[in-house]
Protein backbone atom coordinates (compact mmCIF):
# COMPACT_ATOMS: atom_id res chain seq x y z
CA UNK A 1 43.64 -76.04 -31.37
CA UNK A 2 39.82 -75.44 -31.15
CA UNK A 3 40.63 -75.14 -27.24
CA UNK A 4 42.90 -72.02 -27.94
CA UNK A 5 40.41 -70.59 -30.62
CA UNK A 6 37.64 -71.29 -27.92
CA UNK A 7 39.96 -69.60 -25.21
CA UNK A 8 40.66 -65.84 -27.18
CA UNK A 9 37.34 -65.86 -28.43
CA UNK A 10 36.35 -66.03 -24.20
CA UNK A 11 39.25 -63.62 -23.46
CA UNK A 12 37.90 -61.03 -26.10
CA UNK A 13 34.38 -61.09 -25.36
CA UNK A 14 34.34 -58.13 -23.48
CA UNK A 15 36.45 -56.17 -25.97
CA UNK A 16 33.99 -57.08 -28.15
CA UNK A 17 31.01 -56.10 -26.10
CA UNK A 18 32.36 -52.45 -25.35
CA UNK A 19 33.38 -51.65 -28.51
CA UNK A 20 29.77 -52.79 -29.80
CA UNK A 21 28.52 -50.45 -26.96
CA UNK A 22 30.84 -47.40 -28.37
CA UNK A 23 29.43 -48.23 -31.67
CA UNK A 24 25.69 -48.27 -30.96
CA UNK A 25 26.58 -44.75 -28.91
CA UNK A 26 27.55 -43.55 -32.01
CA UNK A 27 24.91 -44.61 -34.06
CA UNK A 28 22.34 -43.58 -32.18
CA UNK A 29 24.00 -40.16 -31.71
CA UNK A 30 24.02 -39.72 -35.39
CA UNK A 31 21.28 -41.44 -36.61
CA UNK A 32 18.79 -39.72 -33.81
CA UNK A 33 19.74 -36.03 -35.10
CA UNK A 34 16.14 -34.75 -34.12
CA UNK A 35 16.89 -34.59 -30.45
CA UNK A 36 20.33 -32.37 -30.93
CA UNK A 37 19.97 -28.47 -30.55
CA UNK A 38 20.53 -26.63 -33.58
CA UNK A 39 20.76 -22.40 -34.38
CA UNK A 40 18.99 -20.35 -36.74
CA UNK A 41 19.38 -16.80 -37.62
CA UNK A 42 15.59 -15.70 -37.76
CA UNK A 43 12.55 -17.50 -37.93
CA UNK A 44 12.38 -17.12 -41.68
CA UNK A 45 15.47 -18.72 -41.74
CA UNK A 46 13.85 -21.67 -39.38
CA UNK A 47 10.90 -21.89 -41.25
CA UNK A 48 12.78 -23.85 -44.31
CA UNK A 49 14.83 -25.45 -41.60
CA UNK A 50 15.85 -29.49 -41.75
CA UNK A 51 14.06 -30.20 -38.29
CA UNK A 52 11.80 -33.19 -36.90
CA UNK A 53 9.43 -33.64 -33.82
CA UNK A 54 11.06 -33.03 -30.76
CA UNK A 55 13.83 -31.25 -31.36
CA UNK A 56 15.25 -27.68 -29.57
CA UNK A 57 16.42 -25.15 -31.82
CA UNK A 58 17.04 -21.47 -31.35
CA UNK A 59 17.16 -18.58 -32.83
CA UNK A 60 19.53 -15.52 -33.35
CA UNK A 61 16.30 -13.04 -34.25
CA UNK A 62 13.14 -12.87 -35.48
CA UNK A 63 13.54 -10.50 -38.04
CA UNK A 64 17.39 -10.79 -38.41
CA UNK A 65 20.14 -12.07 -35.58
CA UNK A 66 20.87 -9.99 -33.04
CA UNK A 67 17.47 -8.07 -33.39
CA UNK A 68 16.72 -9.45 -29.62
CA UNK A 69 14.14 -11.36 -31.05
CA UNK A 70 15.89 -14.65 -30.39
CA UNK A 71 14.41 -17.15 -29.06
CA UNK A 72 14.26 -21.32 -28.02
CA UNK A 73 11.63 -23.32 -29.61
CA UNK A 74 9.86 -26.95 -29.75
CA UNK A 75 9.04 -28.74 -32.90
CA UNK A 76 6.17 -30.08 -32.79
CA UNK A 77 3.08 -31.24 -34.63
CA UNK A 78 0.60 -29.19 -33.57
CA UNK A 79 0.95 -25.14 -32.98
CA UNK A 80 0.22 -24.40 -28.80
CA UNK A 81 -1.03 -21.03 -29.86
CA UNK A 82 -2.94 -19.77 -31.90
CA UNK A 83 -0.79 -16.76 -33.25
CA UNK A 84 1.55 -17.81 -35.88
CA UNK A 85 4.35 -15.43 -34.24
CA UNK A 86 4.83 -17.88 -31.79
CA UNK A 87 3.60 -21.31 -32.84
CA UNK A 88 5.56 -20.59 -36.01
CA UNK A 89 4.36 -22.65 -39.16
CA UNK A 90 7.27 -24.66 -40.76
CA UNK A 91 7.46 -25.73 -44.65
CA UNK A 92 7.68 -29.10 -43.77
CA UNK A 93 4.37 -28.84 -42.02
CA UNK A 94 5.45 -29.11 -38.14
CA UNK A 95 5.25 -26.08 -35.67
CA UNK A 96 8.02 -24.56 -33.93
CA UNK A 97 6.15 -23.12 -30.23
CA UNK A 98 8.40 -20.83 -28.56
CA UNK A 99 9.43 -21.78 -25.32
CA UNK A 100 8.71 -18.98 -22.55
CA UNK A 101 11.61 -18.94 -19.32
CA UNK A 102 10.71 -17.08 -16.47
CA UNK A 103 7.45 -16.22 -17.84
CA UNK A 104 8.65 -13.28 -19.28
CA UNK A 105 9.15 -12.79 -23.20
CA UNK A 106 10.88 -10.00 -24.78
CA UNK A 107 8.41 -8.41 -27.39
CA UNK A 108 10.21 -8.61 -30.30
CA UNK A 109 10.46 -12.36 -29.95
CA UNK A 110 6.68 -11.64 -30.76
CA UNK A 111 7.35 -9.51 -33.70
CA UNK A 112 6.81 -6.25 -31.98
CA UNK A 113 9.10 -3.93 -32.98
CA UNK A 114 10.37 -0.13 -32.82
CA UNK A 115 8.34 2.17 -35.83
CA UNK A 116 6.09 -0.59 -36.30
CA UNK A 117 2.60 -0.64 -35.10
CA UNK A 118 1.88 -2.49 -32.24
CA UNK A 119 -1.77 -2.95 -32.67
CA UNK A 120 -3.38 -5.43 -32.93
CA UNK A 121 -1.24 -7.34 -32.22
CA UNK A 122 0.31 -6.59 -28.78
CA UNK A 123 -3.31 -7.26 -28.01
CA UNK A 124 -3.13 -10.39 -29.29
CA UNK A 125 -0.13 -11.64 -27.80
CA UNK A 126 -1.41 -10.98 -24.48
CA UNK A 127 -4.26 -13.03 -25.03
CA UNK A 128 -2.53 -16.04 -26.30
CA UNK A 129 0.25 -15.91 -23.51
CA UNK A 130 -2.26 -14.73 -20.96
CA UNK A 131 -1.54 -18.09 -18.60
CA UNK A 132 2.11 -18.08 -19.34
CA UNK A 133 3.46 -14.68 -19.35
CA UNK A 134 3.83 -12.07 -16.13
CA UNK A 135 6.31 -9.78 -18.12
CA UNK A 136 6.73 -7.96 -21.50
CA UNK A 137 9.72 -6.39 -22.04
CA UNK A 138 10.30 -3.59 -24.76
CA UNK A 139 13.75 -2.55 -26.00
CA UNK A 140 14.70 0.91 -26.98
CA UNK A 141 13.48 3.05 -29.78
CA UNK A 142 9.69 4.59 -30.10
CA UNK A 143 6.63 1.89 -30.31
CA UNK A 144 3.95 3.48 -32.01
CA UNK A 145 0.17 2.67 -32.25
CA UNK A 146 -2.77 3.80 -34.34
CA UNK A 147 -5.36 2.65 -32.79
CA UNK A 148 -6.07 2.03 -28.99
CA UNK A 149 -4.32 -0.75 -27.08
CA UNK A 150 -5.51 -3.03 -24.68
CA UNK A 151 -3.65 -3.87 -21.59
CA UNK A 152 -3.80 -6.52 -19.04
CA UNK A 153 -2.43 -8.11 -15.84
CA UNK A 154 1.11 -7.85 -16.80
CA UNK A 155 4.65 -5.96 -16.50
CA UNK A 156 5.51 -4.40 -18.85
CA UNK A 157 8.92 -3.53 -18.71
CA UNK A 158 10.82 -0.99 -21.00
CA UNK A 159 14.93 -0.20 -21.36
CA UNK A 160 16.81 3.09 -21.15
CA UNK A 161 15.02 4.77 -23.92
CA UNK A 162 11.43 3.26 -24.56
CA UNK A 163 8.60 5.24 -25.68
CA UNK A 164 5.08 4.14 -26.71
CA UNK A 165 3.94 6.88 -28.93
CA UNK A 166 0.28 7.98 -30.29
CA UNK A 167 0.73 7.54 -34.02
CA UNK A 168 0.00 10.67 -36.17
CA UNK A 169 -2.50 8.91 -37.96
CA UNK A 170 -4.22 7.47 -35.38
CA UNK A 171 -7.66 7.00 -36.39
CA UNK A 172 -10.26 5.75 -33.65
CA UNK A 173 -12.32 8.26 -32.03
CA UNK A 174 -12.41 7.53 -28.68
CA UNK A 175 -11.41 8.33 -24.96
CA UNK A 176 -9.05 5.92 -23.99
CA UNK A 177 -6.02 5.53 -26.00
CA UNK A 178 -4.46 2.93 -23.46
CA UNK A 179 -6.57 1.15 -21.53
CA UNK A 180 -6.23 -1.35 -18.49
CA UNK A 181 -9.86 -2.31 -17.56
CA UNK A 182 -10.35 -5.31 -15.74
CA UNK A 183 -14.10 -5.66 -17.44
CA UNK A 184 -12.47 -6.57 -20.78
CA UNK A 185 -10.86 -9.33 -18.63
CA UNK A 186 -13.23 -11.48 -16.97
CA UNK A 187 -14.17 -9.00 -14.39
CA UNK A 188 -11.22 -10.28 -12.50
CA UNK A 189 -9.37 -7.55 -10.86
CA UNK A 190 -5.43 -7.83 -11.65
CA UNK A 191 -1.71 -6.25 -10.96
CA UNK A 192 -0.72 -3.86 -13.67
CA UNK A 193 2.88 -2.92 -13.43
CA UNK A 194 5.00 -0.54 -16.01
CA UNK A 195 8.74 0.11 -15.63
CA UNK A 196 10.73 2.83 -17.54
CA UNK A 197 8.69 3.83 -20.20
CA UNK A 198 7.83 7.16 -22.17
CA UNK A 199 4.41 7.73 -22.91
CA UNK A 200 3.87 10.44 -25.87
CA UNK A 201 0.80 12.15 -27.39
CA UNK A 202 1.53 14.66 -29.64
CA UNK A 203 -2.31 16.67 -30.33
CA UNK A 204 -2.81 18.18 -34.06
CA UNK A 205 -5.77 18.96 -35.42
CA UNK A 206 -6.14 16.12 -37.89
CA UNK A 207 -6.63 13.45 -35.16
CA UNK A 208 -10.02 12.22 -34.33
CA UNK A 209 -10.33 11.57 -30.84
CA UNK A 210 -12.88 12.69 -28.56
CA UNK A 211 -13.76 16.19 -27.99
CA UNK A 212 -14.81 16.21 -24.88
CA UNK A 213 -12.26 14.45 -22.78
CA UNK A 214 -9.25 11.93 -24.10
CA UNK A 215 -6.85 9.67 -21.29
CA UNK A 216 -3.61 8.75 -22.33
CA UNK A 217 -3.44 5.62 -20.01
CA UNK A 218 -6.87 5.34 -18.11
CA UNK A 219 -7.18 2.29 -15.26
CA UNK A 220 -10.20 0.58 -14.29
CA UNK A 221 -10.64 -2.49 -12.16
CA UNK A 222 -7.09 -3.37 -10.76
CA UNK A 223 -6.03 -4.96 -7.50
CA UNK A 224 -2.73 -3.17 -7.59
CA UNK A 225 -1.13 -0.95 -10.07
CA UNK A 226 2.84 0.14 -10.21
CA UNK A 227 3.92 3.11 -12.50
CA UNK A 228 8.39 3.18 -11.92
CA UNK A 229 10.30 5.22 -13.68
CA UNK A 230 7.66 6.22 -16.54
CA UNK A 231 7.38 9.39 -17.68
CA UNK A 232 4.04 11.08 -19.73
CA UNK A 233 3.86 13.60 -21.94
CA UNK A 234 1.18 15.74 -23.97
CA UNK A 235 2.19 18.36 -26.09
CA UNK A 236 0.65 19.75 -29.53
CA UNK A 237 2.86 18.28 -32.64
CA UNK A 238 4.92 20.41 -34.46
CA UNK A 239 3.02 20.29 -37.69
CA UNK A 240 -0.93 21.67 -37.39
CA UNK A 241 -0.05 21.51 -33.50
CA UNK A 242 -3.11 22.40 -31.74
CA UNK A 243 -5.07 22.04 -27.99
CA UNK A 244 -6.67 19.06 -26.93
CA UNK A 245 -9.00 18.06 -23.74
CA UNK A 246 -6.07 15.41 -22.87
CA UNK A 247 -5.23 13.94 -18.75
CA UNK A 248 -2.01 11.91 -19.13
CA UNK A 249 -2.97 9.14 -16.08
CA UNK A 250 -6.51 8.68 -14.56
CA UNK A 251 -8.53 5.93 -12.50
CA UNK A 252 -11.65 5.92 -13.58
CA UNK A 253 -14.79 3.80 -14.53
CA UNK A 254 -14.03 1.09 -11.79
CA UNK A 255 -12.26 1.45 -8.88
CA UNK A 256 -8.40 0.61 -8.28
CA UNK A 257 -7.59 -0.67 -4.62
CA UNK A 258 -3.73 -0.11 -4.10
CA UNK A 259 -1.30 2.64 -6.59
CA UNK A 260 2.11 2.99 -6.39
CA UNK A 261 3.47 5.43 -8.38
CA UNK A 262 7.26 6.57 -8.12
CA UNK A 263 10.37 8.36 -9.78
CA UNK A 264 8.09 9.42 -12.46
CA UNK A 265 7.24 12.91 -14.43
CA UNK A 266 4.28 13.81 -15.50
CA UNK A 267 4.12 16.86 -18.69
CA UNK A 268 1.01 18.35 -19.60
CA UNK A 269 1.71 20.68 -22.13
CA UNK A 270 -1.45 21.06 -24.06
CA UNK A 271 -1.81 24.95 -23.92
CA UNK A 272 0.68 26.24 -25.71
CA UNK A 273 -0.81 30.35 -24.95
CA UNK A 274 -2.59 32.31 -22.61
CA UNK A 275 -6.26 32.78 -23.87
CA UNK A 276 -9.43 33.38 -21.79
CA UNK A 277 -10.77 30.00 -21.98
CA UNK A 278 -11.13 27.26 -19.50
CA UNK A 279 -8.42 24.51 -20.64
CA UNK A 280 -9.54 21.41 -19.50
CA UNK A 281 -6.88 18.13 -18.68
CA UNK A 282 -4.78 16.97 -15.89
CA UNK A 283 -1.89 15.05 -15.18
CA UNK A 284 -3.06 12.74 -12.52
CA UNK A 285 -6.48 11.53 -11.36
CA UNK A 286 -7.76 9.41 -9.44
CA UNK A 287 -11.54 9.15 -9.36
CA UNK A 288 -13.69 6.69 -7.49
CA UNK A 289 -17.81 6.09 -7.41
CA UNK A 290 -19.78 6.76 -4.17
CA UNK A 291 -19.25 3.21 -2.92
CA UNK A 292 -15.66 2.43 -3.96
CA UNK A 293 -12.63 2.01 -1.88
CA UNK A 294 -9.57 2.97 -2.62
CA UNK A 295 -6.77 1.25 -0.12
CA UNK A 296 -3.39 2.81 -0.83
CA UNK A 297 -2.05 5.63 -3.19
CA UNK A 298 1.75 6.51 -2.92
CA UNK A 299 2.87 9.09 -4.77
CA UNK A 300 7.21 9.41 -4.08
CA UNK A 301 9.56 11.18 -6.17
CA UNK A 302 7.68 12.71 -9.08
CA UNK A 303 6.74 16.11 -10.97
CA UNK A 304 3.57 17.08 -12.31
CA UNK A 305 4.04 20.12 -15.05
CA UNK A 306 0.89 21.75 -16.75
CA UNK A 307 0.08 24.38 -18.89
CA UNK A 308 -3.93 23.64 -18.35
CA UNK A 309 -6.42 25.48 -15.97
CA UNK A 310 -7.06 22.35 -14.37
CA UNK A 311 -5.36 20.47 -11.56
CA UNK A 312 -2.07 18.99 -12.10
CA UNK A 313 -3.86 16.08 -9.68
CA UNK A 314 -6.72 15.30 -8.38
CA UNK A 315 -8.78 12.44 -6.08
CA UNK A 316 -12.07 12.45 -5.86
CA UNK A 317 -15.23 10.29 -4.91
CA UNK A 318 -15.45 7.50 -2.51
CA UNK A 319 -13.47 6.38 -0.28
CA UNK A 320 -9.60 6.96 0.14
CA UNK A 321 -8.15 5.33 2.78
CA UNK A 322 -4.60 6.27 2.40
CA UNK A 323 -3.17 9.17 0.39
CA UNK A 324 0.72 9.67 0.64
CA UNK A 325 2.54 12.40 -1.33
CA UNK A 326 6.14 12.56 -0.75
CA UNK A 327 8.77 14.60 -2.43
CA UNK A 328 7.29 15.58 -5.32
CA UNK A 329 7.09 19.00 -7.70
CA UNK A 330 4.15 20.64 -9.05
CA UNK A 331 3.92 23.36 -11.53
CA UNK A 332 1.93 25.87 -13.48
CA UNK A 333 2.75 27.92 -16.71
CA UNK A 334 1.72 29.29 -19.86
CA UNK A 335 -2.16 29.32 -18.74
CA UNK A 336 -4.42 30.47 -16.04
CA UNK A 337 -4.35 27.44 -13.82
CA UNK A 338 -7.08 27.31 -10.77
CA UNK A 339 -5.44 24.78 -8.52
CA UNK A 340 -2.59 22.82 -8.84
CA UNK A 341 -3.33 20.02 -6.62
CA UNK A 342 -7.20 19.00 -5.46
CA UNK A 343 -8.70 16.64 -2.40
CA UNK A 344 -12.52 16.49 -2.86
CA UNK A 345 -16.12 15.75 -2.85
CA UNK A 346 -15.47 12.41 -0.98
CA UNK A 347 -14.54 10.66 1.94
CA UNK A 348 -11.23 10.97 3.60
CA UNK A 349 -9.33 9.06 6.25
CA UNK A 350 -5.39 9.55 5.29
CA UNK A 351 -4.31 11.96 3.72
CA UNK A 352 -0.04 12.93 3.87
CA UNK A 353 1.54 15.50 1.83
CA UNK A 354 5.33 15.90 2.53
CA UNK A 355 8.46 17.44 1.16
CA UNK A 356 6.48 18.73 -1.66
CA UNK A 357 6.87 21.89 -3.64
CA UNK A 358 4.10 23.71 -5.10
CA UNK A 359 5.07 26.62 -7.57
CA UNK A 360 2.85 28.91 -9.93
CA UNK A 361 4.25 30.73 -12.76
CA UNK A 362 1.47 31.98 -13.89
CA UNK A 363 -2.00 33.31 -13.07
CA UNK A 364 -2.58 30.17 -10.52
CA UNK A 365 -5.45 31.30 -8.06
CA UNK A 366 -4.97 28.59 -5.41
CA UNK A 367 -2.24 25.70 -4.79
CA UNK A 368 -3.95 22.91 -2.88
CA UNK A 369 -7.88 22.84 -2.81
CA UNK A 370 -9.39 20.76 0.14
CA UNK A 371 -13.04 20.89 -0.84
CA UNK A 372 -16.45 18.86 0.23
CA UNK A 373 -14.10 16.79 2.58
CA UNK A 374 -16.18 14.17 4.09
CA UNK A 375 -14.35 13.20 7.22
CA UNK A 376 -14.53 9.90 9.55
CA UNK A 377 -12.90 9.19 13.12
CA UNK A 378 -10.05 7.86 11.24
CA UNK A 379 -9.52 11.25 9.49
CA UNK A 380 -6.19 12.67 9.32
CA UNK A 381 -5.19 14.99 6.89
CA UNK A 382 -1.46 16.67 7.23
CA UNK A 383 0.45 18.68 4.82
CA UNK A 384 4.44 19.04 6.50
CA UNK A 385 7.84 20.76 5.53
CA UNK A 386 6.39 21.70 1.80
CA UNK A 387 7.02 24.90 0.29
CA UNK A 388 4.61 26.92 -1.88
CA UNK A 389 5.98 29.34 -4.59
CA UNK A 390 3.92 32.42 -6.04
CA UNK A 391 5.82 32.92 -9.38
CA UNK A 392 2.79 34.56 -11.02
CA UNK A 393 3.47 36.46 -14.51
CA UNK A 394 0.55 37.76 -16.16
CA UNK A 395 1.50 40.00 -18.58
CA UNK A 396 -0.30 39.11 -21.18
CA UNK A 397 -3.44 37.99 -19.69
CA UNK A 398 -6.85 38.41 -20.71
CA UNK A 399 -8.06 37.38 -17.17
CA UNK A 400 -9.24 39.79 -14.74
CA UNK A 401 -7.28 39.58 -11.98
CA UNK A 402 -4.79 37.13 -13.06
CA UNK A 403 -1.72 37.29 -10.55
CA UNK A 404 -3.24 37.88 -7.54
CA UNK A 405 -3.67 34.64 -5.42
CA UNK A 406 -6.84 34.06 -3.26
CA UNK A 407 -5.02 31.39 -1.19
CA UNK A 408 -2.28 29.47 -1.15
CA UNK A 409 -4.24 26.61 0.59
CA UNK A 410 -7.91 26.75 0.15
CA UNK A 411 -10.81 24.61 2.15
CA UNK A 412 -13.70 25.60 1.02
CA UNK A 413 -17.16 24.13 1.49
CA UNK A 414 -17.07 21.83 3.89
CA UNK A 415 -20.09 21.67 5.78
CA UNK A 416 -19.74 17.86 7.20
CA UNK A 417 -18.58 16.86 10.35
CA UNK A 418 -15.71 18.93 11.97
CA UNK A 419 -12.04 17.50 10.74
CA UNK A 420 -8.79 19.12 11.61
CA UNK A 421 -6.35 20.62 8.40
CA UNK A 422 -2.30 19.91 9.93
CA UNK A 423 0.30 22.38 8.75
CA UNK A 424 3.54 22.12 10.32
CA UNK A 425 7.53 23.25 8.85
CA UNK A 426 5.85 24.69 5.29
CA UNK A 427 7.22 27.75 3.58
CA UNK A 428 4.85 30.33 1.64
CA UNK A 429 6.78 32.67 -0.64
CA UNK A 430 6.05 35.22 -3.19
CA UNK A 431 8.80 36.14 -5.86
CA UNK A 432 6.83 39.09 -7.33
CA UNK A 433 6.22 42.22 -6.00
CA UNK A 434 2.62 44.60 -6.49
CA UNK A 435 0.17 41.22 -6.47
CA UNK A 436 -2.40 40.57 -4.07
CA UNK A 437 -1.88 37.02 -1.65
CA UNK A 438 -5.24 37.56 -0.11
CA UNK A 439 -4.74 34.71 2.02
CA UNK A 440 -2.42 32.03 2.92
CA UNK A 441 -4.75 29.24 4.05
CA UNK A 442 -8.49 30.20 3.69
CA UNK A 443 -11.39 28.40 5.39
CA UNK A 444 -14.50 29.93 3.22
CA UNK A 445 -17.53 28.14 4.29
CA UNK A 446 -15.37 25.83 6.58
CA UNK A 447 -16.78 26.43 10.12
CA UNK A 448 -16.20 23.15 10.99
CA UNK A 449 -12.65 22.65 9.75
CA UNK A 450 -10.01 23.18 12.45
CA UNK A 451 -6.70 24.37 10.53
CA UNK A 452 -3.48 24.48 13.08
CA UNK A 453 -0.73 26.99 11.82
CA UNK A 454 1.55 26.49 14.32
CA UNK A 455 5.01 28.99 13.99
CA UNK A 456 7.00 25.87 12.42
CA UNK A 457 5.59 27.61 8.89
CA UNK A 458 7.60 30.76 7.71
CA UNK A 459 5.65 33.12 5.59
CA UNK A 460 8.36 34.87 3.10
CA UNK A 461 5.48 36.96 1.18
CA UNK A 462 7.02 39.55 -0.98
CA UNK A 463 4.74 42.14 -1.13
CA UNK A 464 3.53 45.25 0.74
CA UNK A 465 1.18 44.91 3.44
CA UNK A 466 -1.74 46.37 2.10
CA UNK A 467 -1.75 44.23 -0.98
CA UNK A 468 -2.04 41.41 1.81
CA UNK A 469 -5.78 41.16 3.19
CA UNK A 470 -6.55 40.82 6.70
CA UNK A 471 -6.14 37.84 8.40
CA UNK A 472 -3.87 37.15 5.84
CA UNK A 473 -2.67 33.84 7.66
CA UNK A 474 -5.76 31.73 8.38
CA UNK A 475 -8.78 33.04 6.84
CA UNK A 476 -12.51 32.81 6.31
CA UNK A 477 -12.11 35.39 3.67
CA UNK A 478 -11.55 35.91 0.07
């Protein structure tokens, strides 16, 4: 009898040792709940959460689910960062760090939101994710700011409808309401890249900023910096609306080596009437010191629109290397502009403008300005298959001699070594009749500049022949 008993006991011994496995399986699944993932629908609701060290859990929002301010974190003992928006402080006295993928993070999984104001703390974000974030990415709706933001060596990504917008009560006097300056970061040059979004400044009188000059997005120090898709605008408010000294985009203060910009527009719409004052501000410049070098500018696909007297763009200073202008639009209205589009005082090697159009509406004395061109052997500087538009209304001006164009291209003052201007498949036309085009390219105290007009450019003036002045083509004249 004990020999059978002895014999199933034997036989069931492995029976016995699965099932024990199944059981401790289950135990351990149950019993070791801290390692399972679990949901949340916003951080608040995480924050009185049932959760122990080590354990994943998500989120649905930050503020509320589906906010896209979900995100995955780790509990943990200790917070990673030091900003409690993402080493989130639990009531049970553990930390929940968010966990970045891809080293990108969507902003509001930071707490940045539409209509809220993003500083200080987009500031501080960057800081704190400075080693483990390449990308920000905004969602739509209208960011606003009242005070001036820092940015860094990041993308910063927006969706179909994203605009960072100057708050009406911004308060800080200053020059730069966004800044990228590499001297606020080490001294370390970096890559600044933006994607699809909408800068806005609306100007009233109330707001503080500086007088003399104010930059909607100036650049200093960067390796390389990509602008995609992005457009800027300045225009007075429509409550106590008034003028302001404003450039939408300039590189200034310390050099920039390589910038891309592309598919973007460009609105300076400060002047909102014609008066007899200079109105300073520009959409686009680029200025370098005496010794810096600047590698690579691109400019493809983009429109430059102001109502200012000053140019649309400009480079100056330095060294440029490479200058490339490709199918883009420039435009004048509203106010006596004097050039649209400048090259000067500095030194030169590149310089390609093609498939451009240039067009003045009103009162613009000159389209492209090539002044105190500094030239090397490397020097070439072409301008191909652009057209340039006289469009100029100046009915109620105040300027003498508004309406009447001294040149459409004018390179003046440059006494340096000899260089040689390229014009080749350009159109010069004139919608209005009875206004002086007193010359089409003009070479005032240019002896040494070489300017070849070959008969690839049509001139479609529309005007009488004595309004035109002699050598009306190629001049040394005013």
């Amino acid at each position: 009898m004990k020999k059978n008993t002895w014999s199933h006991i034997i036989t069931a011994l492995p029976i016995i040792a699965i099932s024990y496995f199944i059981c401790l399986c289950i135990f351990c699944l149950f019993s070791n709940k801290s390692y399972a993932a679990s949901s949340y629908n916003n951080v608040a609701s995480l924050k009185n959460g049932k959760v122990k060290v080590g354990q994943i859990v998500k989120t649905n929002g930050f503020i509320s689910s589906g906010d896209l301010g979900g995100a995955t974190y780790s509990i943990e003992e200790s917070p990673k960062y030091v900003h409690e928006n993402l080493s989130i402080p639990l009531n049970n006295g553990l930390y929940a760090n968010i966990i970045i993928n891809n080293r990108s993070i969507n902003a509001a999984s930071a707490g940045i939101f539409p209509n809220n104001d993003m500083y200080p703390l987009l500031q501080d974000i960057e800081e704190c994710l400075k080693s483990d974030v390449d990308e920000f990415k905004f969602n739509n709706g209208t960011y606003v700011f009242t005070r001036s933001l820092k940015l860094g060596g990041f993308t910063y990504t927006g969706s179909s409808s994203t605009t960072w917008m100057v708050d009406p009560s911004f308060s800080e006097r200053t020059y730069r309401i966004i800044r990228a300056d590499s001297r606020e970061w080490g001294d370390i040059p970096f890559d600044l890249n933006i994607k699809k979004i909408n800068f806005l400044y609306e100007t009233h009188s109330d707001c503080p900023v500086n007088p003399t000059a104010t930059i909607v997005l100036a650049v200093a120090g960067c390796n390389n910096c990509n602008i995609t898709n992005c457009t800027f605008t300045v225009r007075p408010a429509l409550n106590n609306g008034c003028f302001a000294r404003v450039t939408n985009l300039w590189f200034c203060d310390v050099g920039t080596s390589n910038v891309h910009i592309s598919n973007s527009k460009f609105y300076n719409l400060a002047s909102t009437e014609h008066t007899a004052s200079h109105r300073i501000g520009g959409c686009f410049w680029f200025m370098n010191k005496d010794y810096e070098t600047a590698n690579d500018i691109t400019i493809n696909n983009c429109s430059f629109t102001t109502t200012n007297s000053d140019e649309a763009i400009a480079f100056w200073g330095g060294l440029f290397k490479h200058i490339e202008i490709t199918n883009c639009d420039f435009k004048s209205s509203v106010h006596q502009c004097d050039v649209l589009a400048s090259i000067l005082c500095g030194k030169f090697e590149v310089v390609s403008i093609n498939n451009c159009q240039f067009q003045s509406d009103i009162s613009t004395k000159k389209h492209l300005v090539f002044s105190q061109v500094t030239p090397n052997e490397l020097t070439d500087i072409s301008i191909q298959n652009c057209t340039f538009i006289n469009n100029n209304i100046d009915i109620k001006s105040r300027v003498a001699g508004d309406g009447d164009i001294n040149a459409f291209i004018s390179v003046p003052f440059n006494k340096e070594a000899a260089w040689t201007l390229n014009l080749k498949g350009n159109t010069f036309k004139s919608l209005r009749k009875n206004y002086t085009i007193k010359n089409i390219v003009n070479l005032f105290g240019s002896d040494n500049v070489n300017c070849v007009f070959d008969a690839s450019n049509i001139v479609e003036v529309n005007t009488t022949l004595d309004q035109i002045s002699r050598e009306c083509v190629v001049s040394k004249y005013y």
